[in-house]
PDB file of N, CA and C in Angstrom:
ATOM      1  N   UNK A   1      -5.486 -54.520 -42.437  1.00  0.00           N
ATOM      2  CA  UNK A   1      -5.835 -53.111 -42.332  1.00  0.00           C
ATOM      3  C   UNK A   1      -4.586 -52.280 -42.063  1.00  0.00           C
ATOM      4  N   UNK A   2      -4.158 -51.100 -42.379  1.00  0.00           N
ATOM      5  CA  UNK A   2      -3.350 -50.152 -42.402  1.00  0.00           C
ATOM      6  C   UNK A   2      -4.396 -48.933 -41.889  1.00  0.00           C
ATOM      7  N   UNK A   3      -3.487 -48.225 -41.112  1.00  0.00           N
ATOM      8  CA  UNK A   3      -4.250 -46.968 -40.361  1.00  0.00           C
ATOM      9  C   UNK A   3      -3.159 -45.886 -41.314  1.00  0.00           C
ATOM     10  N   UNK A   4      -4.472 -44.646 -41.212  1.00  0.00           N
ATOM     11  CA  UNK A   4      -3.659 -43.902 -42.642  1.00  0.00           C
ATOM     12  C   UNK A   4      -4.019 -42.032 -42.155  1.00  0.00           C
ATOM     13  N   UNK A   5      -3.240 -41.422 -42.733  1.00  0.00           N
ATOM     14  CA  UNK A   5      -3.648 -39.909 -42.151  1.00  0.00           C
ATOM     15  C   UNK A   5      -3.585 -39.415 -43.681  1.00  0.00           C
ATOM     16  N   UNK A   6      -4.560 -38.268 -44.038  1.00  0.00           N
ATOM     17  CA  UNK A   6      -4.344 -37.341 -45.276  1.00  0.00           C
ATOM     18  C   UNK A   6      -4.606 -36.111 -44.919  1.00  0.00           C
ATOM     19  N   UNK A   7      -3.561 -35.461 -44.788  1.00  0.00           N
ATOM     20  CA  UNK A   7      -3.563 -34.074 -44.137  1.00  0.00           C
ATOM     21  C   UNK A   7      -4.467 -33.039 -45.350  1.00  0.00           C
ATOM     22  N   UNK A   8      -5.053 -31.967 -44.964  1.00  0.00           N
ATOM     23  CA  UNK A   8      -5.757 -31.280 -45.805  1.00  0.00           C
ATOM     24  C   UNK A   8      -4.761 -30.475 -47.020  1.00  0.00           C
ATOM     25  N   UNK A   9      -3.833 -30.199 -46.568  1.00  0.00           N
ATOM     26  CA  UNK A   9      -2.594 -30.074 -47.581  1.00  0.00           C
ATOM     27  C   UNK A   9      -2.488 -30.665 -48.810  1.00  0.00           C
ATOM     28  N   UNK A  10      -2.291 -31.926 -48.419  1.00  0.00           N
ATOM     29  CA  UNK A  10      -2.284 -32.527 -49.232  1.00  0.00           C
ATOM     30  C   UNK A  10      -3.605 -33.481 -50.330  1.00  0.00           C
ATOM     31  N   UNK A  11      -4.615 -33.338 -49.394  1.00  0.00           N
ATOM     32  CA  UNK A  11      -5.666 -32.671 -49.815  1.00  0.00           C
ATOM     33  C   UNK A  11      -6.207 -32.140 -51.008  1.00  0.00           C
ATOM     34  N   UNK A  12      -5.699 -30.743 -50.412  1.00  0.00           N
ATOM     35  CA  UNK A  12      -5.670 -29.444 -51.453  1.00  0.00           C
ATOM     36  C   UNK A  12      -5.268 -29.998 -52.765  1.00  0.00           C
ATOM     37  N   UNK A  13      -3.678 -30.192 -52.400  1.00  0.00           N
ATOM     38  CA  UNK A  13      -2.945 -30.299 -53.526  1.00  0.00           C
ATOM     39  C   UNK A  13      -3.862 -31.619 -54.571  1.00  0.00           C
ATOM     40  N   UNK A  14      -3.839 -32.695 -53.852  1.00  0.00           N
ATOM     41  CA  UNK A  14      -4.340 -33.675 -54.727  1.00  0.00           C
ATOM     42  C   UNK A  14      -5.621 -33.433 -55.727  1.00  0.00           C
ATOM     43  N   UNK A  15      -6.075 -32.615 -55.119  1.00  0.00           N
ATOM     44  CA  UNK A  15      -7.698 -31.830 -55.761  1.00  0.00           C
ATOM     45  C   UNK A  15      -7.065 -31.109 -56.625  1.00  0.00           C
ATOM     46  N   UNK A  16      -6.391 -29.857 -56.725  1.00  0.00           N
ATOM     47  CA  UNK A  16      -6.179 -29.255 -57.507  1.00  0.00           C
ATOM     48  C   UNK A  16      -5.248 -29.631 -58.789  1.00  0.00           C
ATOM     49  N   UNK A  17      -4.423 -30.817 -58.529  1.00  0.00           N
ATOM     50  CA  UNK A  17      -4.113 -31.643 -59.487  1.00  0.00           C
ATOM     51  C   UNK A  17      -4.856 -32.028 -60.780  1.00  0.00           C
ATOM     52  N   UNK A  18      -5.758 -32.618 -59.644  1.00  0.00           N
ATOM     53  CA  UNK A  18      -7.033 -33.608 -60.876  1.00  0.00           C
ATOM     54  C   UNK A  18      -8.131 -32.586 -61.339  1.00  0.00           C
ATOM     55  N   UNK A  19      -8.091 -31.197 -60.943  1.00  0.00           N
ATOM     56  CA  UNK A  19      -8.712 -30.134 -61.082  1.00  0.00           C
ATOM     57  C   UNK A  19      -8.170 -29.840 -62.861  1.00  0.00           C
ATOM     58  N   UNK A  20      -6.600 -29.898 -62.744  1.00  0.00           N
ATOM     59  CA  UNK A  20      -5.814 -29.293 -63.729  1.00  0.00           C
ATOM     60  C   UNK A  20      -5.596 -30.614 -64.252  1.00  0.00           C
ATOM     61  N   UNK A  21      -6.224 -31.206 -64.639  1.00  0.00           N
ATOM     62  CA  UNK A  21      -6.062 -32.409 -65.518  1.00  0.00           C
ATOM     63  C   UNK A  21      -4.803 -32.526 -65.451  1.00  0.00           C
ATOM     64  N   UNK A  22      -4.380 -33.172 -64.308  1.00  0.00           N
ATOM     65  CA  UNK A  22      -2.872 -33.249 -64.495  1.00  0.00           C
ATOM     66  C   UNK A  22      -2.930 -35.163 -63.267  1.00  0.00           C
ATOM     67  N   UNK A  23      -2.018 -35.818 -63.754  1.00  0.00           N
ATOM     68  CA  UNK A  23      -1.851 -36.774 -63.337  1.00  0.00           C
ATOM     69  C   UNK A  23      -1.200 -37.088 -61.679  1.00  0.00           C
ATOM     70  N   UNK A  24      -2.233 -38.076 -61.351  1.00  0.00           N
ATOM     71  CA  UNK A  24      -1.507 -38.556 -59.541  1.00  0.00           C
ATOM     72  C   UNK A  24      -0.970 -39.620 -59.983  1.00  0.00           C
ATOM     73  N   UNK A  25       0.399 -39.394 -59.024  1.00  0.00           N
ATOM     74  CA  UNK A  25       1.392 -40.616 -59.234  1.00  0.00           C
ATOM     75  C   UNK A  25       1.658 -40.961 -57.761  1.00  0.00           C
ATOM     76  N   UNK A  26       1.053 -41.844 -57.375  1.00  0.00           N
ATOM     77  CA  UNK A  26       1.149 -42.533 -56.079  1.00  0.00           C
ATOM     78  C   UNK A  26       2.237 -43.188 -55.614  1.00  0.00           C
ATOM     79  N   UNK A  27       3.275 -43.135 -54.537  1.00  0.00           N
ATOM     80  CA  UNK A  27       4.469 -43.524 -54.254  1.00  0.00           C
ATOM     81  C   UNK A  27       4.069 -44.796 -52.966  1.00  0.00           C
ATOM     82  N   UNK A  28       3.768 -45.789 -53.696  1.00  0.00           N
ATOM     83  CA  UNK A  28       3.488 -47.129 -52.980  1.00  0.00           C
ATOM     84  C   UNK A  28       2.109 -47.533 -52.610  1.00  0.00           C
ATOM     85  N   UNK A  29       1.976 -49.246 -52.177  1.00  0.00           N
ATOM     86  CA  UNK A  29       0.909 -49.329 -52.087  1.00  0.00           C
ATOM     87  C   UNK A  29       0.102 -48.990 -50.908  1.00  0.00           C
ATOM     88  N   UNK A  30       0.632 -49.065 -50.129  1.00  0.00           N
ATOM     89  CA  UNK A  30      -0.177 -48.015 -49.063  1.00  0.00           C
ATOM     90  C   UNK A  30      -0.627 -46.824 -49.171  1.00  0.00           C
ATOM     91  N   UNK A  31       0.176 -46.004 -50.093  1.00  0.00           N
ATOM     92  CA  UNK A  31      -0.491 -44.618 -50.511  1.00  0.00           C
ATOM     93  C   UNK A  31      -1.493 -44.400 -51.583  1.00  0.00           C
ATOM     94  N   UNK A  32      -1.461 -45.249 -52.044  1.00  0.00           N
ATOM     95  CA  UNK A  32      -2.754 -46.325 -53.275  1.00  0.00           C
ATOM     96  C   UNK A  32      -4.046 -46.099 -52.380  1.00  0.00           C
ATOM     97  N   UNK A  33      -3.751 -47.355 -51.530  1.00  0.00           N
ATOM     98  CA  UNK A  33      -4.883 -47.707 -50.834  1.00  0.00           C
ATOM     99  C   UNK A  33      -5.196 -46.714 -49.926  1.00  0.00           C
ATOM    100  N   UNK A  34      -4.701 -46.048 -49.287  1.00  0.00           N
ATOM    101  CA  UNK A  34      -5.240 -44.532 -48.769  1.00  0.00           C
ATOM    102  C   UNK A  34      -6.189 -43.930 -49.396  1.00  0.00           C
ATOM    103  N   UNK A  35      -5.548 -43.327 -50.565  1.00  0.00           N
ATOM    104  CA  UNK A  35      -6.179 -42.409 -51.288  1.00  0.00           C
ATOM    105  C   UNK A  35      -7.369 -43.002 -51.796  1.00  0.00           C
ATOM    106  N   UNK A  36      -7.144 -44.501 -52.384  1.00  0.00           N
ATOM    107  CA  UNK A  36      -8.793 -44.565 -52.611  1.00  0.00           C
ATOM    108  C   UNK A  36      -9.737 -44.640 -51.914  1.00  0.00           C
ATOM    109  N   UNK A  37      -9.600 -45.485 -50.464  1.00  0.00           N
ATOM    110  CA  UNK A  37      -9.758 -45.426 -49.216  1.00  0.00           C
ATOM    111  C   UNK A  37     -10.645 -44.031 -49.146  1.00  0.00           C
ATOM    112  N   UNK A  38      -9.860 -42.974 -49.038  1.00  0.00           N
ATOM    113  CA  UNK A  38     -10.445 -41.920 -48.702  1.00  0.00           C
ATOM    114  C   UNK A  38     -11.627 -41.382 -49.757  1.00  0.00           C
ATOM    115  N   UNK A  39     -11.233 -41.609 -50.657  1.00  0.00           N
ATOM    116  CA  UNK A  39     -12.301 -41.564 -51.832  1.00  0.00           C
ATOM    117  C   UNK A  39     -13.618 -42.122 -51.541  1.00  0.00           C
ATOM    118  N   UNK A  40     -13.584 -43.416 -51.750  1.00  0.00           N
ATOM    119  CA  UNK A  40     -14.827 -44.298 -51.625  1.00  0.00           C
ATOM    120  C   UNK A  40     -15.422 -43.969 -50.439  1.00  0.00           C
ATOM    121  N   UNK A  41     -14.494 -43.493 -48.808  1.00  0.00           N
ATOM    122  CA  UNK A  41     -15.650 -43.226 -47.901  1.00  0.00           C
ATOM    123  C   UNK A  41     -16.491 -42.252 -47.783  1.00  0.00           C
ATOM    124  N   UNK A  42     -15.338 -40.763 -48.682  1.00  0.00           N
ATOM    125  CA  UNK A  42     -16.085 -39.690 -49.031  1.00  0.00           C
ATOM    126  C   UNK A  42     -16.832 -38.974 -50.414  1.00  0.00           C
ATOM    127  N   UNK A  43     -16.576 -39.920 -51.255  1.00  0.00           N
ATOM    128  CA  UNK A  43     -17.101 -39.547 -52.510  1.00  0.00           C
ATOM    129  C   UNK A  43     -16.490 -38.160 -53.091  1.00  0.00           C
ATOM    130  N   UNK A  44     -14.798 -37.642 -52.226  1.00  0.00           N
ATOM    131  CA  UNK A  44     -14.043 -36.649 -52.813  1.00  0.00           C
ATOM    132  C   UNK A  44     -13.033 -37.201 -51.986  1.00  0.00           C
ATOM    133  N   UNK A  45     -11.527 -36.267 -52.134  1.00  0.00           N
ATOM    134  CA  UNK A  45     -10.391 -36.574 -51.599  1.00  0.00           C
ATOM    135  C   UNK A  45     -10.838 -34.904 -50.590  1.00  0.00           C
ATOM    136  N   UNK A  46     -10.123 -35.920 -49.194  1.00  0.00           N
ATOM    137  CA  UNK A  46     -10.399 -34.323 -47.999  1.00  0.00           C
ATOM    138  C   UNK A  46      -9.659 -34.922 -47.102  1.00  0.00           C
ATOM    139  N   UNK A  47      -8.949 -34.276 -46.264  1.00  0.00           N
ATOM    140  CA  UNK A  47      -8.945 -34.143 -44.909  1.00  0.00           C
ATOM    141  C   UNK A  47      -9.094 -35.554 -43.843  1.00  0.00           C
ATOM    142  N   UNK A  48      -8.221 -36.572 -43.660  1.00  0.00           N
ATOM    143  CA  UNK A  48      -9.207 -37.494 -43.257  1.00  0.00           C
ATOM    144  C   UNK A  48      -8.106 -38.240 -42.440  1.00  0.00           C
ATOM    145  N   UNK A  49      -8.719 -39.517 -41.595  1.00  0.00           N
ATOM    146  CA  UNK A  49      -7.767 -40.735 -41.029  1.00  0.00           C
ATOM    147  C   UNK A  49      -8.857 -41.648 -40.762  1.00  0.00           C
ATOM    148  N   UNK A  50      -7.752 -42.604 -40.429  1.00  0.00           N
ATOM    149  CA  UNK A  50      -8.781 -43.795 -40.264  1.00  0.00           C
ATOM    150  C   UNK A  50      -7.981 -44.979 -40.910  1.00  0.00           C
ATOM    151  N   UNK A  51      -8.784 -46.302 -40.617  1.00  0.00           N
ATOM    152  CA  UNK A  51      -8.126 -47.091 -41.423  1.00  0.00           C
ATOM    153  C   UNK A  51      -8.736 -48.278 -42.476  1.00  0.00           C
ATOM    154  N   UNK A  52      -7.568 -47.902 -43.115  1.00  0.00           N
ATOM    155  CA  UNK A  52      -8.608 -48.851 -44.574  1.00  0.00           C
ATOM    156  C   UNK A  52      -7.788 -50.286 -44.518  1.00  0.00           C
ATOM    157  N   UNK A  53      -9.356 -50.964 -45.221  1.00  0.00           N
ATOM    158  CA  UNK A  53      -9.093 -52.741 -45.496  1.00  0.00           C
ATOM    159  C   UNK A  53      -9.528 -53.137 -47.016  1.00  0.00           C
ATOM    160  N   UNK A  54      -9.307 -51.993 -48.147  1.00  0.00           N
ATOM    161  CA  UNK A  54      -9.918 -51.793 -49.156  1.00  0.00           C
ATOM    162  C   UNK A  54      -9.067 -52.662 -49.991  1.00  0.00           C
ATOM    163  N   UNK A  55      -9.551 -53.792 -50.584  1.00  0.00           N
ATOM    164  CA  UNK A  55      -8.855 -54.760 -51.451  1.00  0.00           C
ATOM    165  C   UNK A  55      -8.944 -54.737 -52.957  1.00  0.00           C
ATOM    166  N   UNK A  56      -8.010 -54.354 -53.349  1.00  0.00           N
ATOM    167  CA  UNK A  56      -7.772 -53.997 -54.677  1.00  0.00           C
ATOM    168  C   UNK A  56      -7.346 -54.915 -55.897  1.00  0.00           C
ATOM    169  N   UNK A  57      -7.977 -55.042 -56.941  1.00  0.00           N
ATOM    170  CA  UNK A  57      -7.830 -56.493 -57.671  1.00  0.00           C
ATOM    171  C   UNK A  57      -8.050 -55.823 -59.200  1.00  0.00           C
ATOM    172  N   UNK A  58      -7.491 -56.478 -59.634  1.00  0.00           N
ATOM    173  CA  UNK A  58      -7.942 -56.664 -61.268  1.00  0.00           C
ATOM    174  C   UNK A  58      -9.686 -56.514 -61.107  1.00  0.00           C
ATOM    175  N   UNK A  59      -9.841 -55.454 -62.045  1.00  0.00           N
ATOM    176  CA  UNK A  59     -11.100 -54.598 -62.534  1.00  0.00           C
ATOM    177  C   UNK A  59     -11.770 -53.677 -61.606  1.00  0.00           C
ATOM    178  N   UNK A  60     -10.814 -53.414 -60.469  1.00  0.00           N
ATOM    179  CA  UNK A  60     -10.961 -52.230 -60.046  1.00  0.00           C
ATOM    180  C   UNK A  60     -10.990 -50.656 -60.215  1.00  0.00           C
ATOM    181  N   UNK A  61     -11.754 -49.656 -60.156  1.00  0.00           N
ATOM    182  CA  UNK A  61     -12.154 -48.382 -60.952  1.00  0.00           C
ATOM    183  C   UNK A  61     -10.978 -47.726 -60.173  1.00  0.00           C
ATOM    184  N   UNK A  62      -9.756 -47.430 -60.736  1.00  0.00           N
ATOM    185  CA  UNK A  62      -9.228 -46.385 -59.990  1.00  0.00           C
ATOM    186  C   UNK A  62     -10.100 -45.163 -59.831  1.00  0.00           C
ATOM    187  N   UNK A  63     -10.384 -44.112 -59.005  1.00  0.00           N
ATOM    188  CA  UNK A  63     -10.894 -42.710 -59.070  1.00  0.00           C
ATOM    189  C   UNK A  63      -9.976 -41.512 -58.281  1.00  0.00           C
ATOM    190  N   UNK A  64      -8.566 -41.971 -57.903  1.00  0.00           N
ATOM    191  CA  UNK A  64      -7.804 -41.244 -57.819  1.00  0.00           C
ATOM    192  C   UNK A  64      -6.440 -41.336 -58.326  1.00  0.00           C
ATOM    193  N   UNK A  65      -5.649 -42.343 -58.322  1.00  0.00           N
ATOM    194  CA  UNK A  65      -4.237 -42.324 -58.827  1.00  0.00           C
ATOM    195  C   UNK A  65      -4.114 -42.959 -60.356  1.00  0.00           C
ATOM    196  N   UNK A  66      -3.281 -41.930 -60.732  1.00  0.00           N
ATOM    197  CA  UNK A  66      -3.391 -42.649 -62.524  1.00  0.00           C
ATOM    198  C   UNK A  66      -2.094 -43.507 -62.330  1.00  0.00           C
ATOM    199  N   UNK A  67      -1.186 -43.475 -61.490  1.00  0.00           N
ATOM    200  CA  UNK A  67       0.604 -43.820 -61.803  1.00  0.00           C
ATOM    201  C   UNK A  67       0.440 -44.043 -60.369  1.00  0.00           C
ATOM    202  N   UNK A  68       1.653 -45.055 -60.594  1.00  0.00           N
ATOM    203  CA  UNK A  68       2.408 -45.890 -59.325  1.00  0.00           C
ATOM    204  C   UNK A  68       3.538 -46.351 -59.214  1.00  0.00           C
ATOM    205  N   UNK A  69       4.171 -45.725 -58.342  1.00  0.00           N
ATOM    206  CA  UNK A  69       6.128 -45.929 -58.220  1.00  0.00           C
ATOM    207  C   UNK A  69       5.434 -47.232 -57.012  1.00  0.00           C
ATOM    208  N   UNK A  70       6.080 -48.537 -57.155  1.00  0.00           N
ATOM    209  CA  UNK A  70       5.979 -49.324 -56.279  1.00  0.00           C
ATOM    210  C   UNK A  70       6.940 -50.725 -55.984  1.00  0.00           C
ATOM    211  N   UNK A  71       7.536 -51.178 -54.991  1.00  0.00           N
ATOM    212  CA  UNK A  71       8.948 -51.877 -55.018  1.00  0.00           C
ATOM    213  C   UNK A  71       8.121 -53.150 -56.204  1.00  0.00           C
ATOM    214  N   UNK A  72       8.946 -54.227 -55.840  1.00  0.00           N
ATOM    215  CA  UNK A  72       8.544 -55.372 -56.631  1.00  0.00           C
ATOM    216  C   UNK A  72       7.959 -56.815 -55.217  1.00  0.00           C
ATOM    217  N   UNK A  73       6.886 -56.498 -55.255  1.00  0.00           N
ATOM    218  CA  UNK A  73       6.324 -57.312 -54.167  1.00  0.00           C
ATOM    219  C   UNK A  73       6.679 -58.878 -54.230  1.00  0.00           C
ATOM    220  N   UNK A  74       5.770 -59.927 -52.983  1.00  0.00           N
ATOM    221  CA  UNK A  74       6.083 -61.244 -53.335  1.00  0.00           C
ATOM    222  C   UNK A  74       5.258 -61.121 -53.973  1.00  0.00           C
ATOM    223  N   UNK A  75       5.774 -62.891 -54.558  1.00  0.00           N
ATOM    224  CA  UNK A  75       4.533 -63.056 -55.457  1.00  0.00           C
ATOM    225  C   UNK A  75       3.405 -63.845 -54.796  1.00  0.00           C
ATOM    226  N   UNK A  76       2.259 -64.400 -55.234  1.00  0.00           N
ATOM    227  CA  UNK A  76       1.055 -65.297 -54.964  1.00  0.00           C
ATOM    228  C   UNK A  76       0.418 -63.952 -53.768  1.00  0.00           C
ATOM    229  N   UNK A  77       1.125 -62.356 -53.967  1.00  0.00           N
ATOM    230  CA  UNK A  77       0.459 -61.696 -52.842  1.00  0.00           C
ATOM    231  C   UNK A  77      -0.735 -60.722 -53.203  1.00  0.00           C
ATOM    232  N   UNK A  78      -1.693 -60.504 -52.371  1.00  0.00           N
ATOM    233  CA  UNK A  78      -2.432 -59.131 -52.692  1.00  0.00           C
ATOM    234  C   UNK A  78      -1.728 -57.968 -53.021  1.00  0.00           C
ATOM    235  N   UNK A  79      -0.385 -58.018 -53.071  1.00  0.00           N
ATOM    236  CA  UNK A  79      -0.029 -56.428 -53.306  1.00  0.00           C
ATOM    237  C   UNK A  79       0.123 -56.635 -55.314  1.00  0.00           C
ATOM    238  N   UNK A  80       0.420 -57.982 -55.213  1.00  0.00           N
ATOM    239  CA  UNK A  80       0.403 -58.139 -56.659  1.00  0.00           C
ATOM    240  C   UNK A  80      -0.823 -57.758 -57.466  1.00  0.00           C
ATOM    241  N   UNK A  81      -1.937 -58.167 -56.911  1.00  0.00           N
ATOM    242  CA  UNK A  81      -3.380 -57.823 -57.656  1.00  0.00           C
ATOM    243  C   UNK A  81      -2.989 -56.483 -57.524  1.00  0.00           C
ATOM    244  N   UNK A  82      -2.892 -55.699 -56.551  1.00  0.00           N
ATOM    245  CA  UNK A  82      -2.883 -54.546 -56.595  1.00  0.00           C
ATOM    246  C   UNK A  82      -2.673 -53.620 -57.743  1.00  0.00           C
ATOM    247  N   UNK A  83      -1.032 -54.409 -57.884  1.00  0.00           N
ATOM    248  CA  UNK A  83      -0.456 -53.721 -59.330  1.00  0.00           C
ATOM    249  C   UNK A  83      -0.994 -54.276 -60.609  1.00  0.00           C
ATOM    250  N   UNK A  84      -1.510 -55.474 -60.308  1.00  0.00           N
ATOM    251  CA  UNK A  84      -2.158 -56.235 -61.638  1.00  0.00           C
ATOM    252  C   UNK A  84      -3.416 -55.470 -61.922  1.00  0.00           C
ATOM    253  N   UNK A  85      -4.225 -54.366 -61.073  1.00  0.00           N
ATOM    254  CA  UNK A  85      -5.358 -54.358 -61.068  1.00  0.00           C
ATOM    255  C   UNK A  85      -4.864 -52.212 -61.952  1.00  0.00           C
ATOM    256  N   UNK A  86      -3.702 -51.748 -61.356  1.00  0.00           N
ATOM    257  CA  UNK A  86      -3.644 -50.591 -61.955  1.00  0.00           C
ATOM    258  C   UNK A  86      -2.640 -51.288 -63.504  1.00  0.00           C
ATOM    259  N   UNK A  87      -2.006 -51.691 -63.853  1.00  0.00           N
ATOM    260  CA  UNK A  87      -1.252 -52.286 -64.760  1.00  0.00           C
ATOM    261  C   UNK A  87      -1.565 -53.436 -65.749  1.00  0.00           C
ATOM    262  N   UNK A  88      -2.196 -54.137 -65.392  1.00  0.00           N
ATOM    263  CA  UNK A  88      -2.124 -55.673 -66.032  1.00  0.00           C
ATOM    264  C   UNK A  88      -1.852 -56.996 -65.365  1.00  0.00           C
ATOM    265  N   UNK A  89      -2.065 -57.973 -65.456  1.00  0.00           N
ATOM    266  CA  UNK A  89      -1.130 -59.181 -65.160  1.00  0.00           C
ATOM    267  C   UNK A  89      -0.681 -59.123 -66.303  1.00  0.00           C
ATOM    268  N   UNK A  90      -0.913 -59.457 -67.509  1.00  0.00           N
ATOM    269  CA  UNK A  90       0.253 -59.281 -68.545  1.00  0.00           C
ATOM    270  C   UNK A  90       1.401 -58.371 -68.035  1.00  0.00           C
ATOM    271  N   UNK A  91       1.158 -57.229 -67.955  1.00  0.00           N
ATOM    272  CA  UNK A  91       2.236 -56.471 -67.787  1.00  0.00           C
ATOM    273  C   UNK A  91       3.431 -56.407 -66.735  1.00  0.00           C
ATOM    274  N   UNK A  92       2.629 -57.091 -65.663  1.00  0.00           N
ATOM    275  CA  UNK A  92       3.536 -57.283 -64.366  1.00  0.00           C
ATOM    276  C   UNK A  92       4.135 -57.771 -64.281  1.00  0.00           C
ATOM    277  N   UNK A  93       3.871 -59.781 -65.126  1.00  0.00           N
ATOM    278  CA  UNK A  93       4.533 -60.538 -65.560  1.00  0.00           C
ATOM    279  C   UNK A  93       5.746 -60.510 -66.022  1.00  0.00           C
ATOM    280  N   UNK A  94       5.371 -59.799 -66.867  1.00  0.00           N
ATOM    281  CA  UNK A  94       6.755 -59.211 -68.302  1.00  0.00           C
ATOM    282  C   UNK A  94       7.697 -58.832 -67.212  1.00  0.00           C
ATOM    283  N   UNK A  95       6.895 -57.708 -66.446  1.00  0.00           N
ATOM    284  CA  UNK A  95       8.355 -56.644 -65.665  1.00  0.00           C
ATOM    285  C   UNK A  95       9.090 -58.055 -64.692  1.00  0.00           C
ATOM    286  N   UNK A  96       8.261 -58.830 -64.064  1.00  0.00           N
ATOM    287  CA  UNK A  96       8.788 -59.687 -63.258  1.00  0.00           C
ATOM    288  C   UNK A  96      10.152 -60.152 -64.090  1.00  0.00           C
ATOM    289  N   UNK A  97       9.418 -60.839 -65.240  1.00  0.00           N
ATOM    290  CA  UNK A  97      10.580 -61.480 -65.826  1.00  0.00           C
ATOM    291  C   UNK A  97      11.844 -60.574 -66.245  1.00  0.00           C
ATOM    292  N   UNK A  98      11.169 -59.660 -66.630  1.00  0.00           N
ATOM    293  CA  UNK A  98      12.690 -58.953 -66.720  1.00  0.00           C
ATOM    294  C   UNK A  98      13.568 -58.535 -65.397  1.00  0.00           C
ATOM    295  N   UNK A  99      12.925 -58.128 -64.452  1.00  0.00           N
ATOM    296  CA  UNK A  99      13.393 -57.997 -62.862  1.00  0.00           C
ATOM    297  C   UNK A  99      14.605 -59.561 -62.989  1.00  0.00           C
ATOM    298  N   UNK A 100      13.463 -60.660 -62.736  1.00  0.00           N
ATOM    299  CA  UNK A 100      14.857 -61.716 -62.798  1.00  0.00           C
ATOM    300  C   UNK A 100      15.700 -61.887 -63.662  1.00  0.00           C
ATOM    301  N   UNK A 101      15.837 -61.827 -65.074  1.00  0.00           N
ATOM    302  CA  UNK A 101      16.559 -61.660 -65.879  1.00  0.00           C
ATOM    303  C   UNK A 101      17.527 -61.078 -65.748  1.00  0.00           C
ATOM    304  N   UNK A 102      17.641 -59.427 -65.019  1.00  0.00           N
ATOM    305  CA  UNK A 102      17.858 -58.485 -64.645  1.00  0.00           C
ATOM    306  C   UNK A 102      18.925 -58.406 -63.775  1.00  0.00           C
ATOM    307  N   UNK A 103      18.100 -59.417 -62.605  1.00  0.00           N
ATOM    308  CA  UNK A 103      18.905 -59.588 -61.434  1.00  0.00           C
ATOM    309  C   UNK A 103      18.638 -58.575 -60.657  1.00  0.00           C
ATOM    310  N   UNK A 104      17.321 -58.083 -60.737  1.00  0.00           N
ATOM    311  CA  UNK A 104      17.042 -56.677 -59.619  1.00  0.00           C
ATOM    312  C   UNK A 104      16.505 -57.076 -58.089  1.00  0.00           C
ATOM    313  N   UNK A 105      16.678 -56.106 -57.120  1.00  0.00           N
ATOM    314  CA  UNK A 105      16.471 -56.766 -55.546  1.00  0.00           C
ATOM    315  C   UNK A 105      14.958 -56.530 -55.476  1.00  0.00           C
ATOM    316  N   UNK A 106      14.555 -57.638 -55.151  1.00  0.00           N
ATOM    317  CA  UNK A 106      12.928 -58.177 -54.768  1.00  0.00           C
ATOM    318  C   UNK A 106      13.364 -58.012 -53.456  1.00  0.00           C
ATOM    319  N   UNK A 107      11.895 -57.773 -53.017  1.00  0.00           N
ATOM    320  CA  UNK A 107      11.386 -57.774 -51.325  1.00  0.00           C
ATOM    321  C   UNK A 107      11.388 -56.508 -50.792  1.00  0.00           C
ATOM    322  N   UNK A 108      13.195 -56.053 -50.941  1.00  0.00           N
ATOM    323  CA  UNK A 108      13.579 -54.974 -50.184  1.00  0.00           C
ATOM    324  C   UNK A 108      13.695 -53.217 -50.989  1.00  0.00           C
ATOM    325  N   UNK A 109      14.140 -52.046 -49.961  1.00  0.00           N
ATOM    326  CA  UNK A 109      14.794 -51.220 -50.757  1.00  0.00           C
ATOM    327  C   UNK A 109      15.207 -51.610 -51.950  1.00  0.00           C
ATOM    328  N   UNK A 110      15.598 -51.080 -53.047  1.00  0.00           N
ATOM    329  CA  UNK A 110      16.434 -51.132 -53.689  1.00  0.00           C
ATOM    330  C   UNK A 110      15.901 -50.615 -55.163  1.00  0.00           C
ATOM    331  N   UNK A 111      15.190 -51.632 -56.208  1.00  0.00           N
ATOM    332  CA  UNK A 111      14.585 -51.409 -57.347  1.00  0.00           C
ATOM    333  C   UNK A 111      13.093 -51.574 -57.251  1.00  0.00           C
ATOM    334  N   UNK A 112      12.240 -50.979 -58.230  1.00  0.00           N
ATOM    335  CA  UNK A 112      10.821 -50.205 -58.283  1.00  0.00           C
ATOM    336  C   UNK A 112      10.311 -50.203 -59.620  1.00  0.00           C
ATOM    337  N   UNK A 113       9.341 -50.353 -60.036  1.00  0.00           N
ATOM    338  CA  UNK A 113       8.781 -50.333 -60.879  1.00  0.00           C
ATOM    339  C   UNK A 113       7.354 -48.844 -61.335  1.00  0.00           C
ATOM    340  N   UNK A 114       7.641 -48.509 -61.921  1.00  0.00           N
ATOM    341  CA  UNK A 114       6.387 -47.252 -62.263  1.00  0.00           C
ATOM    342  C   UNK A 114       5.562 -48.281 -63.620  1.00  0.00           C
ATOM    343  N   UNK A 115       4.426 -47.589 -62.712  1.00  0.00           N
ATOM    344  CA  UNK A 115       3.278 -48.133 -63.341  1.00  0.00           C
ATOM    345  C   UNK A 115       2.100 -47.027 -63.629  1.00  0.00           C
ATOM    346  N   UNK A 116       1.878 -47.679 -65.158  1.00  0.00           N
ATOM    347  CA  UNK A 116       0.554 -46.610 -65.447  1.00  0.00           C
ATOM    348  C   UNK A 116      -0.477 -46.946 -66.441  1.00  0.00           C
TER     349      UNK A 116
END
């Protein structure tokens, strides 16, 4: 579980986004799981805290974030379904392999992957 705050601000903003058919791009997986989090308990994005244990997997309905800036997790982990579940496992795969190919820094700061 992660304990999470969504200020009405931001809120706003996120509503009026998806108002204007315009795309959410979520900056990690905690801010993933927030937002849907907040979704599913309220059946809209509002104002909220609390903490979510919302497990996210391949064939999951996103209903708030279309895009995801997110580092390059371990592997065999839930954060992987995560991205497998907005992306692909095909697709994650691929990026993996190119990450090592690459020679890009896993675990930590450093390199990120956008996903959509």
């Amino acid at each position: 579980s992660e304990f999470y705050q969504l200020s009405k601000e931001t809120a706003d903003l996120i509503n009026e986004t998806k108002k204007n058919n315009k795309r959410i791009i979520s900056t990690g997986t905690t801010t993933t799981r927030t937002l849907e989090s907040v979704y599913k308990k309220n059946g809209q994005i509002k104002e909220d805290s609390g903490w979510t244990d919302i497990f996210i997997y391949p064939g999951f309905e996103f209903n708030v974030i279309d895009c995801q800036i997110t580092n390059f997790h371990l592997p065999k982990s839930t954060l992987i379904m995560l991205v497998s579940a907005l992306a692909s496992k095909e697709i994650i795969l691929d990026a993996y392999k190119d990450a090592v190919d690459k020679k890009y820094r896993f675990f930590s700061f450093g390199d990120a992957m956008f996903l959509k």
